[in-house]
Protein backbone atom coordinates (compact mmCIF):
# COMPACT_ATOMS: atom_id res chain seq x y z
CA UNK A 1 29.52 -4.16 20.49
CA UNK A 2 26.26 -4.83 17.90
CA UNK A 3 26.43 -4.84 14.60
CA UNK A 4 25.01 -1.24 13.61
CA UNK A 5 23.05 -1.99 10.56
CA UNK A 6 22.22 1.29 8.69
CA UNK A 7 18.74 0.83 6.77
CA UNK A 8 16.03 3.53 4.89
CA UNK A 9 12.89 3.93 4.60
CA UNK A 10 10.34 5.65 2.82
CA UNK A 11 7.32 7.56 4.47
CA UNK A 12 4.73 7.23 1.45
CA UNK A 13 2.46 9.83 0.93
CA UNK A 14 -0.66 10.23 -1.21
CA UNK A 15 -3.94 12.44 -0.36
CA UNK A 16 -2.95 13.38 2.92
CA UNK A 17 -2.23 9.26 3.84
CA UNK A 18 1.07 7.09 4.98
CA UNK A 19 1.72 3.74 3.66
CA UNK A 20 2.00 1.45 6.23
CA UNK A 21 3.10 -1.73 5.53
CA UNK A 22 3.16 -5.20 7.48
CA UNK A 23 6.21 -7.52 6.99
CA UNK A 24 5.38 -11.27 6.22
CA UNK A 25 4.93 -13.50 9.42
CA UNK A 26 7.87 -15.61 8.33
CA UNK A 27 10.18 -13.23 8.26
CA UNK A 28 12.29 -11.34 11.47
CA UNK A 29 9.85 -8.92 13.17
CA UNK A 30 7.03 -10.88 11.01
CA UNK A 31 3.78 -9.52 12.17
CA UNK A 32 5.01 -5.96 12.79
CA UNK A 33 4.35 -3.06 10.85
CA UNK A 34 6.93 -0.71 9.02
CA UNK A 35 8.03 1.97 6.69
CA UNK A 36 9.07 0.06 3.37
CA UNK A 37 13.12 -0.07 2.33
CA UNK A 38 15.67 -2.09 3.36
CA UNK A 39 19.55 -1.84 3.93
CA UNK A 40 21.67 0.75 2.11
CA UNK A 41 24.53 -0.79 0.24
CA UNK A 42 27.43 -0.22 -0.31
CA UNK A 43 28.63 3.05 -2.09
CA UNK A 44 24.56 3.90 -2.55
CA UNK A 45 23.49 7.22 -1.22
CA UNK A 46 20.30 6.52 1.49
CA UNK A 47 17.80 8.10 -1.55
CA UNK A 48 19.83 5.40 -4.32
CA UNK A 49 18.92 2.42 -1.55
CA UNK A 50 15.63 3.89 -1.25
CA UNK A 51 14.64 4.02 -5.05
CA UNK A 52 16.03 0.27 -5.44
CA UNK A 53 14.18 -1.31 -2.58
CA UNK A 54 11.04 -0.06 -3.97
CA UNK A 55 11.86 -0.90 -7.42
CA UNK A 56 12.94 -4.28 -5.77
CA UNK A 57 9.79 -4.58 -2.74
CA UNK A 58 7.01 -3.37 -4.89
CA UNK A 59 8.07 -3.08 -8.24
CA UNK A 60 7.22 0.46 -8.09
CA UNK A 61 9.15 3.53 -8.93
CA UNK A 62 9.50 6.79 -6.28
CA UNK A 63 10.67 10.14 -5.89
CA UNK A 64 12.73 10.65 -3.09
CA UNK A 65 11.65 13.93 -1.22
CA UNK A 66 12.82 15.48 2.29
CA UNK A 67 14.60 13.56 5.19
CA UNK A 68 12.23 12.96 8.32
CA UNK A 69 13.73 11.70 10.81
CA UNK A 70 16.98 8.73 12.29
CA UNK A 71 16.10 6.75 14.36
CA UNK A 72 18.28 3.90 16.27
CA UNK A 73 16.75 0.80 17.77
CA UNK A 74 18.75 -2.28 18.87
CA UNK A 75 17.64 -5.84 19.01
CA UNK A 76 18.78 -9.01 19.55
CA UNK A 77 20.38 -9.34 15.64
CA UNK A 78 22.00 -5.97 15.82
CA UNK A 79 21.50 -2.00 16.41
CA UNK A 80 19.19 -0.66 13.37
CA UNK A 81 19.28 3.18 12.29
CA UNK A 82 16.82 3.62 10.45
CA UNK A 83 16.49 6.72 8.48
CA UNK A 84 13.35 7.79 6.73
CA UNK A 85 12.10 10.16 3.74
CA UNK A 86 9.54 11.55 2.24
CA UNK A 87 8.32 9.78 -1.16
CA UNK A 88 5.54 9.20 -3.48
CA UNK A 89 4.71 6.86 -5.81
CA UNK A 90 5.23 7.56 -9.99
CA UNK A 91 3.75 4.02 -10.62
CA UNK A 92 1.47 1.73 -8.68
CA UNK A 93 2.11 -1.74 -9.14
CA UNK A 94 2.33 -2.54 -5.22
CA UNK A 95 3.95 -6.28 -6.13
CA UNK A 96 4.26 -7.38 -2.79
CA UNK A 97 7.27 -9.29 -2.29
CA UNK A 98 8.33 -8.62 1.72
CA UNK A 99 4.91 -7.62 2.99
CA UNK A 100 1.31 -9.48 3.60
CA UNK A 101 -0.48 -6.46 3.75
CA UNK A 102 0.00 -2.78 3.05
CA UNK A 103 -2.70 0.10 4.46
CA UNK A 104 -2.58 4.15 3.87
CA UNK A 105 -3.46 5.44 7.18
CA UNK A 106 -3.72 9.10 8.34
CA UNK A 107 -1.65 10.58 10.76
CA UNK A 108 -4.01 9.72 13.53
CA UNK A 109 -4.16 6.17 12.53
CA UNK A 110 -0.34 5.45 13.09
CA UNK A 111 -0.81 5.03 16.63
CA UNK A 112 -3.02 1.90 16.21
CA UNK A 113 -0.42 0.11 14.13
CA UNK A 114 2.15 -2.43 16.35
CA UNK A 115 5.27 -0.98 15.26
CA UNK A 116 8.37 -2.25 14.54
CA UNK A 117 11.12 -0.83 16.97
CA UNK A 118 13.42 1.39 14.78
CA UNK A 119 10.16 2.20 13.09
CA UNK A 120 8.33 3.52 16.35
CA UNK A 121 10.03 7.06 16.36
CA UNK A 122 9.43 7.83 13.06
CA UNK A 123 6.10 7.36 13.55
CA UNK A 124 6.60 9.93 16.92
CA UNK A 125 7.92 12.55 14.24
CA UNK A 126 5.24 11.76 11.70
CA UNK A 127 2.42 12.49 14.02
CA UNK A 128 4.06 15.83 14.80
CA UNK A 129 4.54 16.67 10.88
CA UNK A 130 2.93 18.90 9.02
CA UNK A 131 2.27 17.19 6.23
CA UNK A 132 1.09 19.94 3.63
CA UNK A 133 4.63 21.24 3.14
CA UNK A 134 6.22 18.04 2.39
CA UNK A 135 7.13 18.84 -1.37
CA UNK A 136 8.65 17.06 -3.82
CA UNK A 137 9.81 19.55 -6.49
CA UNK A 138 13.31 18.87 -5.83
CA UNK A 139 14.16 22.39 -3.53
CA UNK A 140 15.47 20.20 -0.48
C-alpha cells in the first residue's frame, strides 16, 4: 500500500480573488500550480500546520477560516489528501521560499491554471463556492 501523506492547504482570499501559487521547477510537481501549505506534523491540528507553513512559505501570518474541501490524489511518491481552508492574509510579505510565482485569480480563472493533482478538486469545489459567505469572524 502507498504512503498516505496527509497535507493542508490554504485557499487565499482577498477582493473576491484566490491565490494561486506555482511551485519552483526544481522541486516534485515543479511547474504545477497549487494551494500553498505543506504537510501537517505531528500532534498539529490541520489550521496549526496551516498557520506555520505560511509563517514558514511566505513569511506571512493568516487566519484560518472554514474547511473547503479533502481531496485524495495518489502519485508515484505516495497517496496525498489534501485538505484545504479558507484564509486571508494579516500581513503581506509574500517571501517566496517554495514558489516562482504566485497570481490572485478569480473563480473563473482557476480553470486556466495546470493543476497539481490533489489540488485539482479543490479547485472543482472552489468554482462551485460562493464566495461572499466565506467569513472569518471565528463562528465556524
Amino acid at each position: 500500500m502507498k504512503k498516505q501523506i496527509n497535507v493542508v492547504g490554504a485557499v487565499l482570499l482577498e477582493n473576491g480573488r484566490i491565490l494561486a501559487t506555482k511551485r519552483n521547477d526544481d522541486r516534485i510537481l515543479g511547474t504545477l500550480w497549487e494551494f500553498p501549505g505543506g504537510k501537517i506534523e505531528m500532534g498539529e491540528t490541520p489550521q496549526q500546520a496551516l498557520i506555520r507553513e505560511m509563517s514558514e512559505e511566505f513569511d506571512d501570518q493568516i487566519v484560518v477560516g472554514d474547511k473547503v474541501t479533502t481531496s485524495s490524489f495518489e502519485y508515484d511518491f505516495g497517496v496525498i489528501n489534501l485538505t484545504a481552508y479558507y484564509a486571508k492574509f494579516l500581513t503581506h510579505n509574500f517571501d517566496l521560499i517554495a514558489h516562482s510565482k504566485v497570481e490572485w485569480v478569480t473563480q473563473e480563472q482557476l480553470s486556466e491554471l495546470q493543476w497539481a493533482g490533489a489540488d485539482k478538486g479543490i479547485v472543482e469545489t472552489l468554482k462551485l463556492a460562493d464566495l461572499s459567505k466565506v467569513n472569518f469572524d471565528g463562528t465556524n
